[in-house]
Structure formats: structure tokens, C-alpha cells
Protein backbone atom coordinates (compact mmCIF):
# COMPACT_ATOMS: atom_id res chain seq x y z
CA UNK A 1 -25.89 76.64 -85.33
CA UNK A 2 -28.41 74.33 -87.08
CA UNK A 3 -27.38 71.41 -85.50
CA UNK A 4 -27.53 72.72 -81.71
CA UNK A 5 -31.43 71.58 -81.73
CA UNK A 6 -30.52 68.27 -82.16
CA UNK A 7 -27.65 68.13 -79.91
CA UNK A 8 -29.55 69.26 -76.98
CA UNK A 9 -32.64 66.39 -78.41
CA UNK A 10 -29.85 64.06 -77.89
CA UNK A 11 -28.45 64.88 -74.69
CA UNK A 12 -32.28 65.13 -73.27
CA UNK A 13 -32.51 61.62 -74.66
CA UNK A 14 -30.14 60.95 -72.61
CA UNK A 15 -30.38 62.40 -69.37
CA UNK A 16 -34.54 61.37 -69.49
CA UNK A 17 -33.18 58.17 -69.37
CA UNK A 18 -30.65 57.92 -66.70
CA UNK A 19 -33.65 59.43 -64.37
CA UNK A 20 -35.82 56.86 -65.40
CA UNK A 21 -33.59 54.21 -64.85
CA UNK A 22 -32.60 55.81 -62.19
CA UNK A 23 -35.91 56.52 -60.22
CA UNK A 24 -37.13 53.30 -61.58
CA UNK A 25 -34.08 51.49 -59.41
CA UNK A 26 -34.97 53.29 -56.44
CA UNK A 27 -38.20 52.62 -56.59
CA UNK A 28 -37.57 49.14 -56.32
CA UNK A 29 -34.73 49.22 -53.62
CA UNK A 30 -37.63 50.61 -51.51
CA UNK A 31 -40.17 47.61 -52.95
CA UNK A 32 -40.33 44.23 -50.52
CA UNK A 33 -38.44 41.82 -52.43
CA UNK A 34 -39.25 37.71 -52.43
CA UNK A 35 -36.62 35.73 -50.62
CA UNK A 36 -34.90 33.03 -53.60
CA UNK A 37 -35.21 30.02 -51.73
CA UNK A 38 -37.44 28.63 -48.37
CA UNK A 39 -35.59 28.64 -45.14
CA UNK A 40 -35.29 25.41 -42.89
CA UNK A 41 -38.58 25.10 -40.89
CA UNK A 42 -38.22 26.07 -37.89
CA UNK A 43 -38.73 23.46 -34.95
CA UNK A 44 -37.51 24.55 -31.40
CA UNK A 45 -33.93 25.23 -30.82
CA UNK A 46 -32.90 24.43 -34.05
CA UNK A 47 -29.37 25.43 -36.02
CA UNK A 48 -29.74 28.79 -37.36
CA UNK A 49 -28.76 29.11 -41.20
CA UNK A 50 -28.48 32.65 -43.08
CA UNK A 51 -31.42 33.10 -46.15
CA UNK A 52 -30.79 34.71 -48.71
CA UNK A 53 -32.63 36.97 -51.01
CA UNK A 54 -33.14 37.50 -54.80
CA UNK A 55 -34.12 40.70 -56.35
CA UNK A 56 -35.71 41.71 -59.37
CA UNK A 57 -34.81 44.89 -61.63
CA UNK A 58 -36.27 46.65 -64.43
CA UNK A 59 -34.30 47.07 -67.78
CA UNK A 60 -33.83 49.68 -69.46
CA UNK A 61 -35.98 47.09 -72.60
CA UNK A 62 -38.83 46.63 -69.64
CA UNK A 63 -39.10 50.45 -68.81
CA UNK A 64 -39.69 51.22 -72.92
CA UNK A 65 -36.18 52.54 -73.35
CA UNK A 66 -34.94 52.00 -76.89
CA UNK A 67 -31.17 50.91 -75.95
CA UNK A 68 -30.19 51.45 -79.56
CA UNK A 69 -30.22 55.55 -78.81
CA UNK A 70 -27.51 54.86 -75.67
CA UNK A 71 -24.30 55.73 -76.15
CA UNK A 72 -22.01 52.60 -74.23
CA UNK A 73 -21.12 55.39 -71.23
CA UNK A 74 -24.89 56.04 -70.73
CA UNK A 75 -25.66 51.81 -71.11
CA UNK A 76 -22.50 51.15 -68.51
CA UNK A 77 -24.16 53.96 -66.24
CA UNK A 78 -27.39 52.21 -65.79
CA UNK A 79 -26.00 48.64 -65.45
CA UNK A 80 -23.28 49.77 -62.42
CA UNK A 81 -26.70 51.29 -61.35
CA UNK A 82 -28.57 48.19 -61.37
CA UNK A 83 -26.15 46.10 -59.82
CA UNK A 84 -25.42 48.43 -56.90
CA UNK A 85 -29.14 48.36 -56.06
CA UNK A 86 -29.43 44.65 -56.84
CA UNK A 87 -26.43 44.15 -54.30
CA UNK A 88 -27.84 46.69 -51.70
CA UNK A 89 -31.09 44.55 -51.81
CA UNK A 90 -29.34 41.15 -51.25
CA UNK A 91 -27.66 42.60 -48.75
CA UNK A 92 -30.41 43.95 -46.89
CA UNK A 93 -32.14 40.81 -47.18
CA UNK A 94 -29.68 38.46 -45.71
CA UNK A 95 -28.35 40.92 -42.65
CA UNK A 96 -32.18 41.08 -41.98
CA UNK A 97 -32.34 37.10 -42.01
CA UNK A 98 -29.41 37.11 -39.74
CA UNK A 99 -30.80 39.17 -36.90
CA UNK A 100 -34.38 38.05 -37.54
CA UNK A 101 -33.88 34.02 -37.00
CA UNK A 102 -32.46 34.26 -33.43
CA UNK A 103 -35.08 36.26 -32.08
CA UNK A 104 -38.27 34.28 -33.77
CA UNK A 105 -36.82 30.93 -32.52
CA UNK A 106 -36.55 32.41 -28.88
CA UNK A 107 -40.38 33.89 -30.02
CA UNK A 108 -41.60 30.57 -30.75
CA UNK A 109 -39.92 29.08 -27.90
CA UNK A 110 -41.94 31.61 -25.72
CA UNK A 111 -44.55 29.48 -25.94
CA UNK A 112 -43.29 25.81 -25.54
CA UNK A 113 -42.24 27.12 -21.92
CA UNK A 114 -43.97 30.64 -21.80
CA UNK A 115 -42.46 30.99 -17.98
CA UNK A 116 -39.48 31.00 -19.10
CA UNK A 117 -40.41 33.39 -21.89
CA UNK A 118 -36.78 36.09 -22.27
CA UNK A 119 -38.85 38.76 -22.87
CA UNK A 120 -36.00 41.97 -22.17
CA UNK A 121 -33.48 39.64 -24.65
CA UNK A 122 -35.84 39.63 -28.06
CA UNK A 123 -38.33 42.62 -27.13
CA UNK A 124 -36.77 46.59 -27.35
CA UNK A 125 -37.94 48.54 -24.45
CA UNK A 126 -41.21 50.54 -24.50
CA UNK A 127 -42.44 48.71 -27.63
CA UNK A 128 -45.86 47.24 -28.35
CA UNK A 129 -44.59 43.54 -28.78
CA UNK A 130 -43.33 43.82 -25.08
CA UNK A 131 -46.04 44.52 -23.96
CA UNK A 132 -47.97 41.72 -25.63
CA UNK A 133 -45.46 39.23 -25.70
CA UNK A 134 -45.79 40.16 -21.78
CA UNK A 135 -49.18 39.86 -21.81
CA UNK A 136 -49.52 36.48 -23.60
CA UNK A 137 -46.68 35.03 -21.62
CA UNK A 138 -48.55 35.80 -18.54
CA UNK A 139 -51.76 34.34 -19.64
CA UNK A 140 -50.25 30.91 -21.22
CA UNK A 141 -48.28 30.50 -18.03
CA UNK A 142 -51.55 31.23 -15.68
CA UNK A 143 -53.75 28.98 -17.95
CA UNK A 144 -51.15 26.12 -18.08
CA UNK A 145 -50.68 26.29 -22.19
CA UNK A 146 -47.55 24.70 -24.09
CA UNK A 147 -46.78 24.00 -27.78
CA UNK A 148 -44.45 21.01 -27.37
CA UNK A 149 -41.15 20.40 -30.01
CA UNK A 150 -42.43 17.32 -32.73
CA UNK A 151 -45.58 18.54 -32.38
CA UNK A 152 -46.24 20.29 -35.29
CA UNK A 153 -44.27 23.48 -36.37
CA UNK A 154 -44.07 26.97 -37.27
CA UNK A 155 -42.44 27.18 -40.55
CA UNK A 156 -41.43 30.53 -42.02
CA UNK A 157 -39.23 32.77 -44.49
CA UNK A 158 -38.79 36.09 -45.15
CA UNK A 159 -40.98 37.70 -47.84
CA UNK A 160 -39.21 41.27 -48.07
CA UNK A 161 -37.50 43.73 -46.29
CA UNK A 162 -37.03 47.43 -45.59
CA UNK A 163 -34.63 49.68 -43.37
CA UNK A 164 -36.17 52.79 -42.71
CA UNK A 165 -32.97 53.72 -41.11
CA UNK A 166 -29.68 52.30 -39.88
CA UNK A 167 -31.57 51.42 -36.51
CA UNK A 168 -34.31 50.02 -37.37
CA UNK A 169 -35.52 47.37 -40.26
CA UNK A 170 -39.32 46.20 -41.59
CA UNK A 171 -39.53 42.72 -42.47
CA UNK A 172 -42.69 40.80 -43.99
CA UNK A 173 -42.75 37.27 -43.38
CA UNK A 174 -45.05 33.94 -44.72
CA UNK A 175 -45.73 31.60 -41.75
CA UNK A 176 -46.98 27.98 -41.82
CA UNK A 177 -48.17 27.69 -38.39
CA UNK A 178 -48.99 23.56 -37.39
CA UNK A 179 -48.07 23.93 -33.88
CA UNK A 180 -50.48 21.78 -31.27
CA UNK A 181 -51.10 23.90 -27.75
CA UNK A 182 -51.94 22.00 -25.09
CA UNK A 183 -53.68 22.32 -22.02
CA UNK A 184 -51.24 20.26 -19.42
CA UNK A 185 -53.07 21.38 -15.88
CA UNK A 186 -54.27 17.66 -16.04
CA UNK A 187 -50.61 16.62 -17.13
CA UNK A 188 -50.36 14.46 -13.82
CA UNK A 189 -53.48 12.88 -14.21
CA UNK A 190 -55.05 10.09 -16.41
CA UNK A 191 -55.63 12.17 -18.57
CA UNK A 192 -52.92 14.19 -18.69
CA UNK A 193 -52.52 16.62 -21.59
CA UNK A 194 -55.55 18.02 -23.47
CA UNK A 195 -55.58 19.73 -27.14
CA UNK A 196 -56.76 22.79 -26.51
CA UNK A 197 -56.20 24.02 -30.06
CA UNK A 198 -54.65 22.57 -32.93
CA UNK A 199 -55.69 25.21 -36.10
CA UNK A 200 -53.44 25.11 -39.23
CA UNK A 201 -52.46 28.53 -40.02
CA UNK A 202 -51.04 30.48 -42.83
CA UNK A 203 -50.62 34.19 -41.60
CA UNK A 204 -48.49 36.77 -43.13
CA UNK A 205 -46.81 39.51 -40.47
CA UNK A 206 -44.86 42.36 -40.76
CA UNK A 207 -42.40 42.66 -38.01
CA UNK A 208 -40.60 45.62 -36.83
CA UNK A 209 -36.89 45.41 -35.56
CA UNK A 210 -35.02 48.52 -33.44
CA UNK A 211 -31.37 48.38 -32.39
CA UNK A 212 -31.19 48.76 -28.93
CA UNK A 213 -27.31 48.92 -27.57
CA UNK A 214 -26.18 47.26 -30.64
CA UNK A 215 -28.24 44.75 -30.76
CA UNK A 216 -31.13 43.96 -32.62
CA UNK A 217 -34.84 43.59 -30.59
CA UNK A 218 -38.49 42.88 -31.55
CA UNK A 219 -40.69 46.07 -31.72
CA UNK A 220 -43.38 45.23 -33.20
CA UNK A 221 -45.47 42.34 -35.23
CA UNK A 222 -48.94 42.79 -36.63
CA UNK A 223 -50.72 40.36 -38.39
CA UNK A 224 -51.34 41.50 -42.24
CA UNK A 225 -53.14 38.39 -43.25
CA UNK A 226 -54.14 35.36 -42.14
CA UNK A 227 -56.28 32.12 -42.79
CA UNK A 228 -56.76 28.73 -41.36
CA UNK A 229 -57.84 27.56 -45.25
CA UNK A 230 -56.31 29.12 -47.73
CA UNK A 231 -52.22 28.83 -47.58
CA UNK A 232 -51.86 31.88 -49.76
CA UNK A 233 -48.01 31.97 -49.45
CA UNK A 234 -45.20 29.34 -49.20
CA UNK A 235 -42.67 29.74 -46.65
């Protein structure tokens, strides 16, 4: 009977630290997680690659677990653990790269020929980025302005991402943004086209995806950050 103290110190031990671990790993499933590499920049109509994503994991060492008091079924727990989550996340982030990179190239192309804008093809009904895409497309269109391809370019990559369910994902993203619009109303003139603005960007967005009859549409995108200085991330 004297030893039944320290039997049930033990097994606390151990069962403290599979729910650390434990919480600790869902914790950072549900963290945005850095993409391992940049993505090509993006010009218009270019070849669409896959990105893919690198995640990073607490130890059992980093959370202040002495690993020396684990018994090798409690140690194999927590590493299966870690790499399920570590393969969830890479997972995540490369589906989300996947159904993110056709819909921002037909974005950006929106407004090299905003006319021709496919708004119902990247946009899900009812959502706010319908209606502004709509907007904007309407008012580049009436005021005659084009970005044109080779001149300049809207580089970006995918910072982190979430799925808040099986229909719907939350991506952050770092743009580079050296795209030229130009006003071409005098286009068949001497003069022909005009800078009408030619700002350097850096902007960091969070975008919202919802699958709409299988497919994946643009919801949402709000700006987070963004400068015309400072390039405070890398895409």
C-alpha cells in the first residue's frame, strides 16, 4: 500500500504530459503557419505550380517536459502526435495553394481587362468580394484603367492557413504589388497611355474561400496591412 502514492505521481506525470503535448499540438494546428519556400511571381496567365508549406512543432524539450521521466510508449505517443499534426498542416497548406492560385491569377487578371472581369467563376454568391470585385470592375472599365502584363507585377505567397470547416478555408497572404495602371482613354492619340498610378506596395490580406458546388470561390479579402515603404514581408 505504501507505494500506491507514487504510482498514481507517476501515472499523473504521465498523463499531464500527453495533455500538454497534446493541447500544445493543437494549438498550433490552429496557428497560421509560414509557407517553406516563395512561390513563382505571378505575371498574367502564367503556369500554375503547387506551394508548399513547412510547419513548426513544439517538443516535448521546448514545452519544459523532462523526457527522461517518459516511458518509450508515452515518448512514441507524442511523436505519432506530432507528425499527424505536422502532416495535417502541410496538407492544409498545399490543398489551400492549389485552389487559391487559379482564382488570384483570374483576380489579377480582372484588372489588365476589367470588362472582361469572370466575376460568377472566382467570386461565391452573396459574398462581400462580389460585390466589390463588381464594383471595381465597373469603375476601371467606366474610367478606362488597365494594368498591362511586363509591366510590373503582383508577386505573392501564402503566409498561413486555416479551415474553419470542410467548406470553407482562411488564408493570409504577403503581396509585392509593382503593377503600373494606366489610363488608356487617350490610347489612340499622341499621347496615348497615361500612368495614372504606379505605387509599390507591400500589403498583407487575409482571404476567405467557400465551396460553392464543389468548387472553390472568393468570399472575401480584407486588407490586414499595408505600406507603400516598408516591405514588411517577403513573398
Amino acid at each position: 500500500m505504501s507505494h500506491l502514492p507514487r504510482a498514481h505521481a507517476v501515472v499523473g506525470m504521465r498523463f499531464a504530459a500527453i495533455v500538454l503535448v497534446a493541447a500544445s499540438v493543437l494549438f498550433a494546428a490552429s496557428v497560421l503557419f509560414a509557407c517553406s519556400r516563395p512561390p513563382e511571381a505571378l505575371v498574367f496567365n502564367p503556369p500554375l505550380e503547387t506551394t508548399g508549406g513547412a510547419a513548426d512543432t513544439d517538443t516535448p524539450t521546448d514545452l519544459g517536459i523532462d523526457t527522461s521521466t517518459l516511458t518509450d510508449a508515452v515518448t512514441n505517443e507524442i511523436e505519432s502526435m506530432t507528425a499527424d499534426a505536422i502532416a495535417s498542416e502541410n496538407t492544409l497548406l498545399s490543398d489551400a495553394s492549389t485552389h487559391f492560385a487559379p482564382l488570384m491569377t483570374a483576380w489579377i487578371n480582372c484588372f489588365n481587362t476589367p470588362d472582361d472581369c469572370r466575376i460568377a467563376k472566382i467570386t461565391a454568391p452573396d459574398s462581400p468580394e462580389r460585390t466589390r470585385l463588381t464594383e471595381a470592375a465597373a469603375y476601371y472599365t467606366a474610367e478606362q484603367l488597365r494594368t498591362r502584363p511586363g509591366e510590373g507585377r503582383l508577386e505573392w505567397a501564402i503566409e498561413s492557413a486555416q479551415a474553419p470547416s470542410n467548406d470553407s478555408l482562411r488564408l493570409v497572404t504577403c503581396e509585392y504589388d509593382t503593377r503600373i495602371f494606366f489610363d488608356v482613354s487617350l490610347a489612340d492619340t499622341e499621347l496615348g497611355d497615361i500612368i495614372f498610378d504606379s505605387t509599390v506596395w507591400t500589403r498583407r490580406v487575409e482571404w476567405g474561400l467557400r465551396r460553392v458546388d464543389d468548387a472553390w470561390r472568393i468570399e472575401s479579402r480584407r486588407i490586414d496591412r499595408r505600406s507603400p515603404v516598408e516591405r514588411f514581408c517577403q513573398p
